[in-house]
C-alpha atoms as a PDB file:
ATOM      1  CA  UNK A   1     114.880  99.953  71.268  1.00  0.00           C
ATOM      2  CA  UNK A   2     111.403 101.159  72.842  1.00  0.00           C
ATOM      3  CA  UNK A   3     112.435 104.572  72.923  1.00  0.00           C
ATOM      4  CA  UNK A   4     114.351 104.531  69.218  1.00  0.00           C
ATOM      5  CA  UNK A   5     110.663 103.322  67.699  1.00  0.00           C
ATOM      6  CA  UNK A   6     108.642 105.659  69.655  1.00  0.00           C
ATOM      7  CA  UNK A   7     110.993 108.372  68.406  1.00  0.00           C
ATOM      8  CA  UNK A   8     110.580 107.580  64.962  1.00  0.00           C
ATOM      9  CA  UNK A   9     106.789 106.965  65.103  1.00  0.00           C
ATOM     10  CA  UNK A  10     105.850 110.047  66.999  1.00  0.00           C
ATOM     11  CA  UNK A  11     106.160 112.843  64.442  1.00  0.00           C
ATOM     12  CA  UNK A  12     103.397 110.890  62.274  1.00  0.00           C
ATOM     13  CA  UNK A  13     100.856 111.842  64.652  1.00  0.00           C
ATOM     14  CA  UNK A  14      99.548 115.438  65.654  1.00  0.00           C
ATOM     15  CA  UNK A  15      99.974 116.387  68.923  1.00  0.00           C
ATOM     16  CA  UNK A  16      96.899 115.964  70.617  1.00  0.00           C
ATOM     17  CA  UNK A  17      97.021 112.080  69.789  1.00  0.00           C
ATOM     18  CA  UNK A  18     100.368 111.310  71.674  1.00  0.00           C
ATOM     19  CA  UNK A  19      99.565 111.109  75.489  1.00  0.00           C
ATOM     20  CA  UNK A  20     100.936 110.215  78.642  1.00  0.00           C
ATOM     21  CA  UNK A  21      99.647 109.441  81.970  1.00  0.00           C
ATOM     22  CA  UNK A  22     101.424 109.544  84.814  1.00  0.00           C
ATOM     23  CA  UNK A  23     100.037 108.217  88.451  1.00  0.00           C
ATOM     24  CA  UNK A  24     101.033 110.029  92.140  1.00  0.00           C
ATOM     25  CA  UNK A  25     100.120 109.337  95.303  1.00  0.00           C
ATOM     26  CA  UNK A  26      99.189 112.643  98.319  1.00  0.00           C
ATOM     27  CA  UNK A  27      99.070 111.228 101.541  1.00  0.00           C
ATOM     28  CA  UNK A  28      96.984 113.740 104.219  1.00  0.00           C
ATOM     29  CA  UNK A  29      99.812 114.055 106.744  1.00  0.00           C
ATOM     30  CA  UNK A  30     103.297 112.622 106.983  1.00  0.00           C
ATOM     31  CA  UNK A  31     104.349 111.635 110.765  1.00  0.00           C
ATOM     32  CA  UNK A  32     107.412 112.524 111.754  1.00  0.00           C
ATOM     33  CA  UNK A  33     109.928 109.535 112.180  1.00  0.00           C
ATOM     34  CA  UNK A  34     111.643 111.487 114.983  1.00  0.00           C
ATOM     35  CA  UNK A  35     110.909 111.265 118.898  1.00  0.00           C
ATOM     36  CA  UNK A  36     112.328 113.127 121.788  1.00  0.00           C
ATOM     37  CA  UNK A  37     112.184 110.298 125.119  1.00  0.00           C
ATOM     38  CA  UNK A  38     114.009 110.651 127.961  1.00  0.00           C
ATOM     39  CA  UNK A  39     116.756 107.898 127.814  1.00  0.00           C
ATOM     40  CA  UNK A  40     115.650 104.422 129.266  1.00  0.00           C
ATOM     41  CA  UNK A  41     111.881 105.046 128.707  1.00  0.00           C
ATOM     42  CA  UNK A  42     109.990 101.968 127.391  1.00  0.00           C
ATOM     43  CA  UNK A  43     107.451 103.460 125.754  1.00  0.00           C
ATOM     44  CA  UNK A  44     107.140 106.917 123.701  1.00  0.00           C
ATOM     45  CA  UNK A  45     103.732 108.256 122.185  1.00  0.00           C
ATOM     46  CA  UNK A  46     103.184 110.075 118.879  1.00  0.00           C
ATOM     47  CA  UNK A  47     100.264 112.194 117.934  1.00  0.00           C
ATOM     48  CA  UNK A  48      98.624 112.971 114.910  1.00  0.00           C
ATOM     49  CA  UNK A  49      95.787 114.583 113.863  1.00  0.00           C
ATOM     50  CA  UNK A  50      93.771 111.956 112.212  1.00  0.00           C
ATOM     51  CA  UNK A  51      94.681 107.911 112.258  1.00  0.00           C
ATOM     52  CA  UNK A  52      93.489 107.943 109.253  1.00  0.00           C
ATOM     53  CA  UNK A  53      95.229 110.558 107.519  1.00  0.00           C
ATOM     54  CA  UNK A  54      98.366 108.845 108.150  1.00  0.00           C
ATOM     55  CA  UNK A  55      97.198 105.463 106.615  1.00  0.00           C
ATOM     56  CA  UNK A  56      95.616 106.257 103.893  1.00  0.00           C
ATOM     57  CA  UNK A  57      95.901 108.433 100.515  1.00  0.00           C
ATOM     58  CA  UNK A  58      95.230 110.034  97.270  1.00  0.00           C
ATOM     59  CA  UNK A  59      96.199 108.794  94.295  1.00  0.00           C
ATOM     60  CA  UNK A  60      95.507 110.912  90.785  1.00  0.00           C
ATOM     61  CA  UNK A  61      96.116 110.067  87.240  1.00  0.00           C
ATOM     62  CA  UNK A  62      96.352 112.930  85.005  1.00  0.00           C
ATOM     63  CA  UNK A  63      96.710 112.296  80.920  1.00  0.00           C
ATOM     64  CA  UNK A  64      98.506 115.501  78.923  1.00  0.00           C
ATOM     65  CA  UNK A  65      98.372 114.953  75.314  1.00  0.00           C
ATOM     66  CA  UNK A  66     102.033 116.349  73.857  1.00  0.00           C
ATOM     67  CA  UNK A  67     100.792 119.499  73.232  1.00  0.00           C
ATOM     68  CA  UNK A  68     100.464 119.950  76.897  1.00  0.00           C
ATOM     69  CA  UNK A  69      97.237 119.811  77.230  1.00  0.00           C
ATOM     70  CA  UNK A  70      95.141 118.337  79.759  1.00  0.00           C
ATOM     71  CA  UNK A  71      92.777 115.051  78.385  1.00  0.00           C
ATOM     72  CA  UNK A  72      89.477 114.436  79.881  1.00  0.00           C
ATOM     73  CA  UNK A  73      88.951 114.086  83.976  1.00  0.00           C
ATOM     74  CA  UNK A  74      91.665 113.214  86.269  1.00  0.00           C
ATOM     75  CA  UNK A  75      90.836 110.077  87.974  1.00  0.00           C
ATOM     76  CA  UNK A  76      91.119 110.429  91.973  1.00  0.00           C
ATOM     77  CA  UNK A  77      91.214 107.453  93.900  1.00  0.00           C
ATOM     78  CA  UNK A  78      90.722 108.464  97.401  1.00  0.00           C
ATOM     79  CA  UNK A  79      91.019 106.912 100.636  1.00  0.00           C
ATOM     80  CA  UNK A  80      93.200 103.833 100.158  1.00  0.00           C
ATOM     81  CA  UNK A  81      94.873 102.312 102.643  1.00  0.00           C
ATOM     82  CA  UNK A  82      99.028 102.583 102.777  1.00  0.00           C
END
């Protein structure tokens, strides 16, 4: 029904009024989930290169008007915790 309305309301407005904003996450690194231990071992390390670049992220919020252009800043939210 949503999608029906908008479909019949959008042509009533120019292009550079009908927007859309769309939020994704960038994390610094990704660890691997994969470990090579010799069988029977109790424990097995990891490494990465920063503790904190595996807990914690971007996240940006573009807005492109139809017309595919892009709307004022993008808003960056840095540094939040997974």
């Amino acid at each position: 029904m949503f999608v029906k309305k908008a479909q019949e309301a959008i042509p009533q407005f120019k292009t550079t009024h009908v927007l859309n904003a769309d939020q994704s996450s960038f994390g610094y690194e990704v660890p691997s989930t994969r470990t090579l231990s010799i069988m029977g071992e109790k424990i097995t390390f990891g490494q990465v290169n920063s503790r904190s670049a595996v807990t914690h992220s971007h996240t940006i919020m573009p807005i492109l008007s139809m017309n595919s252009k892009l709307v004022g800043p993008v808003f960056i939210r840095s540094q939040e915790p997974w």
